[in-house]
N, C-alpha and C. Protein backbone atom coordinates (compact mmCIF):
# COMPACT_ATOMS: atom_id res chain seq x y z
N UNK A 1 -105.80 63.33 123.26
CA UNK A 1 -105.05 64.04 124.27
C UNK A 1 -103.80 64.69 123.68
N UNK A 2 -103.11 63.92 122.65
CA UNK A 2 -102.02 64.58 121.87
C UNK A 2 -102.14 65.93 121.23
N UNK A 3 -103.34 65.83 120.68
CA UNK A 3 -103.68 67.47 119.83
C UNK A 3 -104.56 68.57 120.75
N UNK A 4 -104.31 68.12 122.08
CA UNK A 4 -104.74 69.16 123.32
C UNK A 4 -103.87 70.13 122.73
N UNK A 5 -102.81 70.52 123.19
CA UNK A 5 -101.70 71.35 123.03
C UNK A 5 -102.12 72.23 121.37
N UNK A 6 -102.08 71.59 120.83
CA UNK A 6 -102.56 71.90 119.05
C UNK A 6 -103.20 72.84 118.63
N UNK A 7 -104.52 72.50 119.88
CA UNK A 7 -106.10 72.90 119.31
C UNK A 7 -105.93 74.33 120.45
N UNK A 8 -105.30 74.17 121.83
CA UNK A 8 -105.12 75.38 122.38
C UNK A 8 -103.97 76.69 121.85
N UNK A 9 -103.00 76.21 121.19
CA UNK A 9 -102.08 77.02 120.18
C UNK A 9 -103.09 77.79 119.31
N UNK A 10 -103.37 76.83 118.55
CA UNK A 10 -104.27 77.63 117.56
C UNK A 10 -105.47 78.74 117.90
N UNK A 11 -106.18 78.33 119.18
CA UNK A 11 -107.06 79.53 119.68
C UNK A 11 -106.39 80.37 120.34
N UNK A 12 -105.01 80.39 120.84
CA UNK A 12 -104.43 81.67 122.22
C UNK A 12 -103.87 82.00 120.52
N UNK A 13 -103.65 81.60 119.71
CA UNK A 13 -103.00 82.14 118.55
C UNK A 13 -104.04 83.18 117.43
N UNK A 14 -104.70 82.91 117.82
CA UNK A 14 -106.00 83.41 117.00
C UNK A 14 -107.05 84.79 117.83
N UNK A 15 -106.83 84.52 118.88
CA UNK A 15 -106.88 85.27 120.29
C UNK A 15 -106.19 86.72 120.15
N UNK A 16 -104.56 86.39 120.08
CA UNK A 16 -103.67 87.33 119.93
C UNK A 16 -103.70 87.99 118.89
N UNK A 17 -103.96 87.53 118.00
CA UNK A 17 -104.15 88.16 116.35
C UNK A 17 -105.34 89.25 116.04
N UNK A 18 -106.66 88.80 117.11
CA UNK A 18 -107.37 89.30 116.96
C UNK A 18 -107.34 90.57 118.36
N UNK A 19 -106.58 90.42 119.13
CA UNK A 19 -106.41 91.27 120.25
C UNK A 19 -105.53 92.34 119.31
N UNK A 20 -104.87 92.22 118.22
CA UNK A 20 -103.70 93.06 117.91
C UNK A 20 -104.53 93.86 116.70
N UNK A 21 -105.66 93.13 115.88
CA UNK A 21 -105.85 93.53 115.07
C UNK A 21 -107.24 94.62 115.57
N UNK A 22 -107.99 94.25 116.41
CA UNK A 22 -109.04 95.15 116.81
C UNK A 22 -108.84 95.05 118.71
N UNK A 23 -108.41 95.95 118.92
CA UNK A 23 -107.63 95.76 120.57
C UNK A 23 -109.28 96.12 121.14
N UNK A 24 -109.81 96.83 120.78
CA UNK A 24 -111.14 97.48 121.88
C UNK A 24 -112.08 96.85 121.22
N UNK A 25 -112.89 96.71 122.35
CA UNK A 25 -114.58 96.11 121.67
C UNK A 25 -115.31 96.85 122.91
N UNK A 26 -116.81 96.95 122.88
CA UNK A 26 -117.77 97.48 123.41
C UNK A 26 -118.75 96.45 124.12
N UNK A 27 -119.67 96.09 124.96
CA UNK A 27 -120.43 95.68 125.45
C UNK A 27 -121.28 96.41 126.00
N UNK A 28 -122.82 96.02 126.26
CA UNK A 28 -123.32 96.37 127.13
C UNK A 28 -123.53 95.83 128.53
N UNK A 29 -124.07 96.59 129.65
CA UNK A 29 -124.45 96.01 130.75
C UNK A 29 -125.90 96.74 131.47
N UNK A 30 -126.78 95.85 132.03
CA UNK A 30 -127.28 96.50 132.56
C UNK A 30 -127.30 96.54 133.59
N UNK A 31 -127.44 97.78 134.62
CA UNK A 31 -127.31 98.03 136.10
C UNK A 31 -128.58 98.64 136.40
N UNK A 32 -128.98 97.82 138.29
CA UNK A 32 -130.08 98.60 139.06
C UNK A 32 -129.55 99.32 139.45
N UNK A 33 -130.44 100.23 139.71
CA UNK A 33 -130.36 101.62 140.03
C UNK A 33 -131.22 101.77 141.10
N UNK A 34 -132.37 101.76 141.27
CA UNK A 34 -133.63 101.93 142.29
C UNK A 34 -134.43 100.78 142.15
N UNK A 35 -134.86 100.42 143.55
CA UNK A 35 -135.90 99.19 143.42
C UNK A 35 -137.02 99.95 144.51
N UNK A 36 -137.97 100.41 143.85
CA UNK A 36 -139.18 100.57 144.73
C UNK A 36 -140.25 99.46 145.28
N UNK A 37 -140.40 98.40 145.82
CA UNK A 37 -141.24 97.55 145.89
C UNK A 37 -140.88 96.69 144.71
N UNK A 38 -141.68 96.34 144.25
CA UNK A 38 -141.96 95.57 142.71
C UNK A 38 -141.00 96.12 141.91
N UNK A 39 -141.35 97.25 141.34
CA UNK A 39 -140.70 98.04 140.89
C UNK A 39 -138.84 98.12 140.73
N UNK A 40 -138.13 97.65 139.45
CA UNK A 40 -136.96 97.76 139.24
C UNK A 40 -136.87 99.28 138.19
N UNK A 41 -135.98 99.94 138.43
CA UNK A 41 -135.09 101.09 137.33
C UNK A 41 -134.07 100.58 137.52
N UNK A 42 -133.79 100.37 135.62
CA UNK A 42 -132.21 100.08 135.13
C UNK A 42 -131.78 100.89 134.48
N UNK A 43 -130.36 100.65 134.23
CA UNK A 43 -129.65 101.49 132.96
C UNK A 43 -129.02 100.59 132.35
N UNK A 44 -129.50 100.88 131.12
CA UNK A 44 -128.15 99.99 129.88
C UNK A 44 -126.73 101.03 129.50
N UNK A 45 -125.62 100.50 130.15
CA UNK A 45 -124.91 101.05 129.95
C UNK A 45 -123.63 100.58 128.35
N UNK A 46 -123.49 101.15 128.07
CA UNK A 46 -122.37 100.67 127.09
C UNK A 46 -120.88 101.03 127.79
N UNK A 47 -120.53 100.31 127.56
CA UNK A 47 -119.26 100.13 128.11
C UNK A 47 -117.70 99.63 127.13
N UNK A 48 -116.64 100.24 127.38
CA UNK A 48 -115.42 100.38 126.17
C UNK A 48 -114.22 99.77 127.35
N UNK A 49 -113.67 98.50 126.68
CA UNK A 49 -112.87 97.90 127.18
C UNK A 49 -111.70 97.75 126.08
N UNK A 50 -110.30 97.79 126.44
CA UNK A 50 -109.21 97.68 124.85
C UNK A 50 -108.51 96.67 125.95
N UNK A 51 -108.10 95.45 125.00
CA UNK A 51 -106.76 95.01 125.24
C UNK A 51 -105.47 95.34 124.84
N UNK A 52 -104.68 95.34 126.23
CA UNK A 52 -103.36 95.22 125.79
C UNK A 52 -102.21 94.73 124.70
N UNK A 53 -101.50 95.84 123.90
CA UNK A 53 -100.94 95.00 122.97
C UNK A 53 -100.34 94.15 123.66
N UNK A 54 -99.31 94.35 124.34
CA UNK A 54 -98.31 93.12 124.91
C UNK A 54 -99.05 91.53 125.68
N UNK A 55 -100.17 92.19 125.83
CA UNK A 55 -101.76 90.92 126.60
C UNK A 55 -101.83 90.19 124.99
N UNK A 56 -101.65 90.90 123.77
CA UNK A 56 -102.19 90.06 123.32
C UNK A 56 -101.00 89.66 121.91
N UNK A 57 -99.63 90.05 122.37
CA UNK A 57 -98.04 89.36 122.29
C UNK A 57 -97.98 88.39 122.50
N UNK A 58 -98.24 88.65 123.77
CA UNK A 58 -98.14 87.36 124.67
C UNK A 58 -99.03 86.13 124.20
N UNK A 59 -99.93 86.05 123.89
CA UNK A 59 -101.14 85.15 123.80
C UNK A 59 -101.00 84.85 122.33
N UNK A 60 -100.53 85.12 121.20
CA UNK A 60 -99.80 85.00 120.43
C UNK A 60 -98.40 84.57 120.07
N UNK A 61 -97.64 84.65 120.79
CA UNK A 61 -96.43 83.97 120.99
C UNK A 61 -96.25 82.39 121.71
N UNK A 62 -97.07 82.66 123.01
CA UNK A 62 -97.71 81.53 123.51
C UNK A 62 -98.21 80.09 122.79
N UNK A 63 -99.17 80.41 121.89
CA UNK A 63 -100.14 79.86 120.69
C UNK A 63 -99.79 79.10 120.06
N UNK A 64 -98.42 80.19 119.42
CA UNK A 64 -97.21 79.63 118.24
C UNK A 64 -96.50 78.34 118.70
N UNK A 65 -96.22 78.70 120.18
CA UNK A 65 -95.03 77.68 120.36
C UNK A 65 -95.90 76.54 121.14
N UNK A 66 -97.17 76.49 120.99
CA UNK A 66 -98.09 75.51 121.47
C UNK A 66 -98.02 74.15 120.53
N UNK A 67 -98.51 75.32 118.79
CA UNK A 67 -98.91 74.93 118.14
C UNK A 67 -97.16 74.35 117.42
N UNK A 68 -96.36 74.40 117.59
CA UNK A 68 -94.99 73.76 117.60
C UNK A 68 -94.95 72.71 118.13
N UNK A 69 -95.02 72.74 119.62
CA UNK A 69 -95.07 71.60 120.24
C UNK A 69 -95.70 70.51 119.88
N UNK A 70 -96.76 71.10 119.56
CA UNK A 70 -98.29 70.10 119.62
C UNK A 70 -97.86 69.61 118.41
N UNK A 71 -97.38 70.04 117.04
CA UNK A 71 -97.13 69.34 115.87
C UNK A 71 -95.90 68.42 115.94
N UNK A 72 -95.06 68.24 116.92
CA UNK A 72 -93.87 67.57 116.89
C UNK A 72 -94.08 66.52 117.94
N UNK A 73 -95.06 66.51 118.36
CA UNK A 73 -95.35 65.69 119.33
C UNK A 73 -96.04 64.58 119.00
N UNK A 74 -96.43 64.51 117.75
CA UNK A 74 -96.74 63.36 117.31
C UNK A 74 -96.32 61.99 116.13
């Protein structure tokens, strides 16, 4: 329970680093479109999402002082 704090620093810290270093990533999704009977039509869409630098300041700064805590706490 002590290195809770620790182990969550280190991922919101790792999080932020990687939000700062590649802010956008891509996914797909697929969506219905028409359902005739049986019959489904989809689309695969690709889709472009960026995080926020300061979203990922924050989550980085956060991390740090987790991973502070969490080391002095024991």
């Amino acid at each position: 329970m002590k290195r809770l704090p620790l182990l969550l620093g280190i991922i919101l810290s790792v999080l932020g680093v990687i939000g700062l270093v590649h802010p956008t990533f891509t996914y797909h999704r697929q969506e219905e479109v028409a359902q005739l009977g049986p019959i489904k039509a989809t689309v695969d869409e690709q889709k472009t999402a960026q995080v926020p630098p300061p979203v990922s300041i924050i989550l980085l700064t956060v991390g740090i002082v987790l991973v502070v805590l969490g080391s002095r706490t024991k």
